[in-house]
N, C-alpha and C. Protein backbone atom coordinates (compact mmCIF):
# COMPACT_ATOMS: atom_id res chain seq x y z
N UNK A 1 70.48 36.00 36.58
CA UNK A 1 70.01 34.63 36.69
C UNK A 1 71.15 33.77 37.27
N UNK A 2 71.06 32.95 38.36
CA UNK A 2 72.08 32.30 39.00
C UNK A 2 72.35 30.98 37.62
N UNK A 3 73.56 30.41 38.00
CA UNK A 3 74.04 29.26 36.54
C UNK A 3 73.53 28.16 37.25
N UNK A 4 72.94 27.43 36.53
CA UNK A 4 72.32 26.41 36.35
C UNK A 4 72.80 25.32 35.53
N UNK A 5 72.59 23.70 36.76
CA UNK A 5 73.22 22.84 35.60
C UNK A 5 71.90 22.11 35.51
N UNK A 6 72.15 21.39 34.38
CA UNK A 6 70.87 20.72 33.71
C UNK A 6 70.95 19.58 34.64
N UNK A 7 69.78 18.78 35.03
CA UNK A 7 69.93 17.26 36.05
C UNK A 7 69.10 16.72 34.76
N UNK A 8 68.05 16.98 34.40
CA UNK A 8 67.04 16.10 33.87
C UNK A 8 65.90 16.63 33.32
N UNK A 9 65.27 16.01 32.24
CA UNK A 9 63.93 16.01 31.67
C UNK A 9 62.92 15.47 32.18
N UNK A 10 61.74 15.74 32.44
CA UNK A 10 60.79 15.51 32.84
C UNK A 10 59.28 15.71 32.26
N UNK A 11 58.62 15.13 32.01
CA UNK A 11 57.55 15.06 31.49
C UNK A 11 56.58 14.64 32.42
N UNK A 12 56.65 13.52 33.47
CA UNK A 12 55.33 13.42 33.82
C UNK A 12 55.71 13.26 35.19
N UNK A 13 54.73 12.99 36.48
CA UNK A 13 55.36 13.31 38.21
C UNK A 13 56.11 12.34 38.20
N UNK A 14 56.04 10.71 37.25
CA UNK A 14 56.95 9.98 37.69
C UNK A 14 58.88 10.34 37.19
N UNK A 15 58.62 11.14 36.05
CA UNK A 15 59.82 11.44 35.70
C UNK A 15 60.42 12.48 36.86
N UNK A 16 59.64 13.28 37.21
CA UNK A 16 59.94 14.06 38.35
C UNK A 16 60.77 13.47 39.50
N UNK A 17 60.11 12.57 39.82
CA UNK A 17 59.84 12.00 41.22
C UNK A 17 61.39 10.91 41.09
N UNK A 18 61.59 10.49 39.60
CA UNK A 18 63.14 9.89 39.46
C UNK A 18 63.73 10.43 39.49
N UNK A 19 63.63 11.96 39.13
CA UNK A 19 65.11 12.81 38.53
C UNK A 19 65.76 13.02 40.44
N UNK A 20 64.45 13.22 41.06
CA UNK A 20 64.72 14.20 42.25
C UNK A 20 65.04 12.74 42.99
N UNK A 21 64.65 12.27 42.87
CA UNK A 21 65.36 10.47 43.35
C UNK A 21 66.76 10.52 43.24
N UNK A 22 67.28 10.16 42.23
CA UNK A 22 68.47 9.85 41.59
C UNK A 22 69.76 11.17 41.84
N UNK A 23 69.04 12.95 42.04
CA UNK A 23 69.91 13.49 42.23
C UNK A 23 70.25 13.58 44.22
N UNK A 24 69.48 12.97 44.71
CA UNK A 24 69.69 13.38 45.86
C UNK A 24 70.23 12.34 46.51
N UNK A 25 70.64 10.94 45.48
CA UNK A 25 71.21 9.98 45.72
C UNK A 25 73.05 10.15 45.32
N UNK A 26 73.03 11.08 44.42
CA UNK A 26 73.87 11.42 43.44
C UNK A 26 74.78 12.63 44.46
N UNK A 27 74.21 12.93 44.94
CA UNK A 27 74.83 14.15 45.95
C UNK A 27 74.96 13.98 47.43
N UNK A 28 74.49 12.71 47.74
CA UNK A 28 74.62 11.89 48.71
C UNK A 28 74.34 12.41 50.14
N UNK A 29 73.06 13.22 49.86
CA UNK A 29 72.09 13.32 51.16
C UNK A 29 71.31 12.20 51.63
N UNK A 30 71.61 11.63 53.16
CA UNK A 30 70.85 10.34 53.41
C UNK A 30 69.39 11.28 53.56
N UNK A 31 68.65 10.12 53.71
CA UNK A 31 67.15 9.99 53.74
C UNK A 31 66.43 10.78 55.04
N UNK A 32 67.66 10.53 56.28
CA UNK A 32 67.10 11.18 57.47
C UNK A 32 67.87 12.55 57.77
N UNK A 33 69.17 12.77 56.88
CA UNK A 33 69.20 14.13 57.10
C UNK A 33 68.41 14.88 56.15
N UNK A 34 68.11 14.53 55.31
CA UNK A 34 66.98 15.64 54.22
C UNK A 34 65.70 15.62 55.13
N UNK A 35 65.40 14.33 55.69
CA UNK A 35 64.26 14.41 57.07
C UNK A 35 64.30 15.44 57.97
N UNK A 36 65.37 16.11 58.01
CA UNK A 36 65.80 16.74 59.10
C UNK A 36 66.16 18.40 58.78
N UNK A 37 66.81 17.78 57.89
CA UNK A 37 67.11 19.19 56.95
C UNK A 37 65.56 20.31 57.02
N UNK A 38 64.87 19.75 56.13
CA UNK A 38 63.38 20.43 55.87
C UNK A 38 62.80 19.95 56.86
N UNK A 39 62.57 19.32 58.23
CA UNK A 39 61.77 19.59 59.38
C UNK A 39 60.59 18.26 59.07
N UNK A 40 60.55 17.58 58.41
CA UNK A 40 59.56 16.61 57.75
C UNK A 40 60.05 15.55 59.18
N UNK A 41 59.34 14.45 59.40
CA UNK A 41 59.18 13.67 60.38
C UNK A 41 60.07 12.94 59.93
N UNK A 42 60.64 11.80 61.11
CA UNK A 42 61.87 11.21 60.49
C UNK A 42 61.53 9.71 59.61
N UNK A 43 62.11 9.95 58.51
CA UNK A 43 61.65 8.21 57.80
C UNK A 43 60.37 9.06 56.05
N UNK A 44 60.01 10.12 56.60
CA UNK A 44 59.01 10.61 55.27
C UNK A 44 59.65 10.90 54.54
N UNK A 45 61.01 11.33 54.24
CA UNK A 45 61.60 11.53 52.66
C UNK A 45 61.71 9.97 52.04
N UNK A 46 62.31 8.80 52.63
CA UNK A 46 62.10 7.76 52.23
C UNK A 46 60.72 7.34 51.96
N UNK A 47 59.08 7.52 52.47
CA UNK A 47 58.55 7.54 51.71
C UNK A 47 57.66 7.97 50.40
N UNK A 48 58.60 9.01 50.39
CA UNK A 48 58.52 9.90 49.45
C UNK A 48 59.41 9.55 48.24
N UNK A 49 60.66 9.08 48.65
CA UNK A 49 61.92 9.26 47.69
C UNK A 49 61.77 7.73 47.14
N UNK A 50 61.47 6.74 47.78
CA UNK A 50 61.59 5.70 47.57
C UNK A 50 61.06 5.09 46.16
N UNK A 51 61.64 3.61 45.84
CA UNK A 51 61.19 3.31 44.60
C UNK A 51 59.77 3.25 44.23
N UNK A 52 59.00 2.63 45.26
CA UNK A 52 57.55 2.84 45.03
C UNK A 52 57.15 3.36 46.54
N UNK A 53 57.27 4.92 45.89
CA UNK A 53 56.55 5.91 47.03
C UNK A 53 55.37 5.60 47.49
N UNK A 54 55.02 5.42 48.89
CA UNK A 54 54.34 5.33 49.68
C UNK A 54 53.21 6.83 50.39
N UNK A 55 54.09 7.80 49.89
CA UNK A 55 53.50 9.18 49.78
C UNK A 55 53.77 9.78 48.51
N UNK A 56 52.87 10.51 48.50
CA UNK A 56 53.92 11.36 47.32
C UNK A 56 53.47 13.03 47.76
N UNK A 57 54.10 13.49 46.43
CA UNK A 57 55.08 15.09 46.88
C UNK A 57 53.39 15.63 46.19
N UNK A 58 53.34 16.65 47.53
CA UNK A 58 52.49 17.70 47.40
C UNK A 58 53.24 19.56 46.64
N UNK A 59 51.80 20.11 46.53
CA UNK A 59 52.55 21.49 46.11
C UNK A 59 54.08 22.48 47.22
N UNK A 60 53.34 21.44 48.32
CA UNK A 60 54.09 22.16 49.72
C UNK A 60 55.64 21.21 50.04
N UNK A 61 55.52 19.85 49.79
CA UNK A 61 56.45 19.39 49.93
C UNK A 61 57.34 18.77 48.90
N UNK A 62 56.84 19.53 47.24
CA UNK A 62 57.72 19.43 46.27
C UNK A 62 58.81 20.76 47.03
N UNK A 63 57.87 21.89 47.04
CA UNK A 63 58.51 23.31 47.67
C UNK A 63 59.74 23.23 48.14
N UNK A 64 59.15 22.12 49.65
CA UNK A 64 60.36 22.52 50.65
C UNK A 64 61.65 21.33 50.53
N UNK A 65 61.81 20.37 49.21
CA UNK A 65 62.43 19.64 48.97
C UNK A 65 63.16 20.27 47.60
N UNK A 66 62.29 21.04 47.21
CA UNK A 66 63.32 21.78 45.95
C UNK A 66 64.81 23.08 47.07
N UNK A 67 63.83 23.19 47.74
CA UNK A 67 64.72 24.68 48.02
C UNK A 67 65.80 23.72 49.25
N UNK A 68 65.22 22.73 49.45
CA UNK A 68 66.28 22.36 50.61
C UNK A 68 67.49 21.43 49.90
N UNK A 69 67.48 20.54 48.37
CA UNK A 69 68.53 20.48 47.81
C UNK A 69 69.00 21.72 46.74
N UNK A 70 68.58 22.49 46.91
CA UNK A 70 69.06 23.62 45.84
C UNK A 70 68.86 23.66 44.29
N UNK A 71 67.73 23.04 43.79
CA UNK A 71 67.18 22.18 42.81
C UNK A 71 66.12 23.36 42.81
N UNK A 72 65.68 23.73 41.35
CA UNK A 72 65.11 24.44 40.70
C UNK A 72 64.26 23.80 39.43
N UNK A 73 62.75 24.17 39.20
CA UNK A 73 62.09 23.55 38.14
C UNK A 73 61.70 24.72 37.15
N UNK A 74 62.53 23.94 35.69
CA UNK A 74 62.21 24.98 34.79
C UNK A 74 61.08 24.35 33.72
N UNK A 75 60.20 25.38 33.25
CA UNK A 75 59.12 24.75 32.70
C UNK A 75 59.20 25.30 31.46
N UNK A 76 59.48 24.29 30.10
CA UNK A 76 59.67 24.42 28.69
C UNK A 76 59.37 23.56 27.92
N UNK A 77 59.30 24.70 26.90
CA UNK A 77 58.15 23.94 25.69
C UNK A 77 59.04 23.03 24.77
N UNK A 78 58.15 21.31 25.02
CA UNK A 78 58.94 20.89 23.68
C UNK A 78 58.10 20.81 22.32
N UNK A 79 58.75 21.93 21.35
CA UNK A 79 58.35 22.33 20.29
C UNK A 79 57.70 21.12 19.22
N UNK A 80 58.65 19.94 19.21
CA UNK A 80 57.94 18.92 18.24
C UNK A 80 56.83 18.46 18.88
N UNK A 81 56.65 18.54 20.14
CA UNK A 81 55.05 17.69 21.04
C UNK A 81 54.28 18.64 20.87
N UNK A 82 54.79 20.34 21.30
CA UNK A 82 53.95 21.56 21.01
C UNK A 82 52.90 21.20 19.47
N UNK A 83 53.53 21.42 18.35
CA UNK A 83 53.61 21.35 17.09
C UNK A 83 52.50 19.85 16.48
N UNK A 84 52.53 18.91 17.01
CA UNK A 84 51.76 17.87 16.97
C UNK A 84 50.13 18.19 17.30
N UNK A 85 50.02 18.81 18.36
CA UNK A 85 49.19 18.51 18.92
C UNK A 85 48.53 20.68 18.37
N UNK A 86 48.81 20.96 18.37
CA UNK A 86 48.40 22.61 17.99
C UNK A 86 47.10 22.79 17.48
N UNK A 87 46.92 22.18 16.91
CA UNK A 87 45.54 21.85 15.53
C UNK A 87 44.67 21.97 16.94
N UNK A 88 45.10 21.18 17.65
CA UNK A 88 43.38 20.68 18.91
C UNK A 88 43.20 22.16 19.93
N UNK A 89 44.54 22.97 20.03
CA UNK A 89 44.25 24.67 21.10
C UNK A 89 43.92 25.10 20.19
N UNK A 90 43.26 25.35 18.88
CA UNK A 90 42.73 26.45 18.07
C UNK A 90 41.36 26.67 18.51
N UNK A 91 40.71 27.93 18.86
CA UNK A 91 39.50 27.95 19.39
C UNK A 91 38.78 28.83 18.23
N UNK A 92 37.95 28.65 18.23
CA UNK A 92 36.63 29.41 17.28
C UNK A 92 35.72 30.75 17.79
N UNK A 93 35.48 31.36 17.82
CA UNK A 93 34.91 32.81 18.54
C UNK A 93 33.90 32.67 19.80
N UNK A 94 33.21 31.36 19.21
CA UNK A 94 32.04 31.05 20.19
C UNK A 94 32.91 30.15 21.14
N UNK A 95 34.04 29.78 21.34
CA UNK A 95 34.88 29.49 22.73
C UNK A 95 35.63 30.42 23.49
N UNK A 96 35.54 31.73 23.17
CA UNK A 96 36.76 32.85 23.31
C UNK A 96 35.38 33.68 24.52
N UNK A 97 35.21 34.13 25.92
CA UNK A 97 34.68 34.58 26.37
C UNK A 97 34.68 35.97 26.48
N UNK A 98 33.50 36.79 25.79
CA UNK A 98 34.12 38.41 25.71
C UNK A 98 34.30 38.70 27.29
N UNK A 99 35.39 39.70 26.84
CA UNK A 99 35.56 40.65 28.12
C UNK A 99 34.67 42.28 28.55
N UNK A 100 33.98 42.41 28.03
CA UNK A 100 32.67 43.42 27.42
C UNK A 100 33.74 44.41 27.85
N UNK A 101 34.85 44.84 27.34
CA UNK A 101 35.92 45.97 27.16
C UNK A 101 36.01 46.16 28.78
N UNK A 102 36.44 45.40 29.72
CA UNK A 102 36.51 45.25 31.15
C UNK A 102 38.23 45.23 31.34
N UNK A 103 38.63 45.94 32.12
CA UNK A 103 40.42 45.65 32.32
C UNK A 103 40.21 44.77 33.30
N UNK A 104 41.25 44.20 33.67
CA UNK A 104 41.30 43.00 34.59
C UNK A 104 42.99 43.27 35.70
N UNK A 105 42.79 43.15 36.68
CA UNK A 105 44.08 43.42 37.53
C UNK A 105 43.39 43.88 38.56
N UNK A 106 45.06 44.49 38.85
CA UNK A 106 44.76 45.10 40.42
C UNK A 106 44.12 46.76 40.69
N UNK A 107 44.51 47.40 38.81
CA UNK A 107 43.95 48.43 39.16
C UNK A 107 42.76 48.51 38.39
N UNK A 108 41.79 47.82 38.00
CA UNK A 108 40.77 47.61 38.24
C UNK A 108 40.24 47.32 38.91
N UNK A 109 40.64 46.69 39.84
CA UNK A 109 39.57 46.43 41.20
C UNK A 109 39.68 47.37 41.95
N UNK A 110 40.72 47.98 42.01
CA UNK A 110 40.88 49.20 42.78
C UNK A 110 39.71 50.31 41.94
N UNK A 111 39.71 50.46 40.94
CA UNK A 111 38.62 51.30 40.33
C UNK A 111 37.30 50.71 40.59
N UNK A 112 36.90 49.98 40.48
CA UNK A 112 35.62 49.22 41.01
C UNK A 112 35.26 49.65 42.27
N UNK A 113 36.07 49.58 43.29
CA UNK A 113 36.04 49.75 44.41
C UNK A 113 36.15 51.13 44.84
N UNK A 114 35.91 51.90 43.80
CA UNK A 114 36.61 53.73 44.13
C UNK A 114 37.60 53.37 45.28
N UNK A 115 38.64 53.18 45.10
CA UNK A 115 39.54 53.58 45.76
C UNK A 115 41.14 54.03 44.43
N UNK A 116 40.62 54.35 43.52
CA UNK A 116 41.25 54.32 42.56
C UNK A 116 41.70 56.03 42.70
């Protein structure tokens, strides 16, 4: 696992959307070389990065803005919010969908398909 430093907590896209704000201010990439950097048109990381984004970050251009500052998203459980709320994921039998003893993957479909 490469070492990792912690930048920030995040909970919701706006916490996101500050952390990745604030570190790329913090590391002092302007607006049009990260434009440039990841191939994005010139002036769209500013409306992206900006205080009240004018775009915001898709699945594709969170992507190519994580890997182009070297920024990584780790996804973890916070146990006291987990723990609060638990009571409401308990499901009852008649929510649980049988699987009528069916495997599921790749080599089942491959068996389905005789090519197994």
């Amino acid at each position: 696992m490469p070492a990792l430093r912690p930048i920030a907590i995040a909970d919701s896209y706006g916490a996101i959307h500050s952390a990745l704000r604030a570190y790329v201010d913090e590391v002092g990439i302007s607006r049009l070389a990260l434009d440039e950097l990841i191939g994005w048109t010139s002036g769209y990381s500013s409306k992206v990065l900006g205080p009240r984004p004018t775009k915001h970050l898709t699945s594709k251009t969170l992507s190519e803005l994580l890997q182009a500052t070297g920024l990584v998203l780790i996804v973890a459980q916070d146990v006291s919010a987990f723990a609060r709320r638990q009571h409401q994921f308990q499901r009852d039998a008649s929510q649980v969908r049988p699987d009528n003893g069916r495997k599921r993957g790749p080599q089942s479909i491959r068996q389905a398909r005789g090519n197994a």
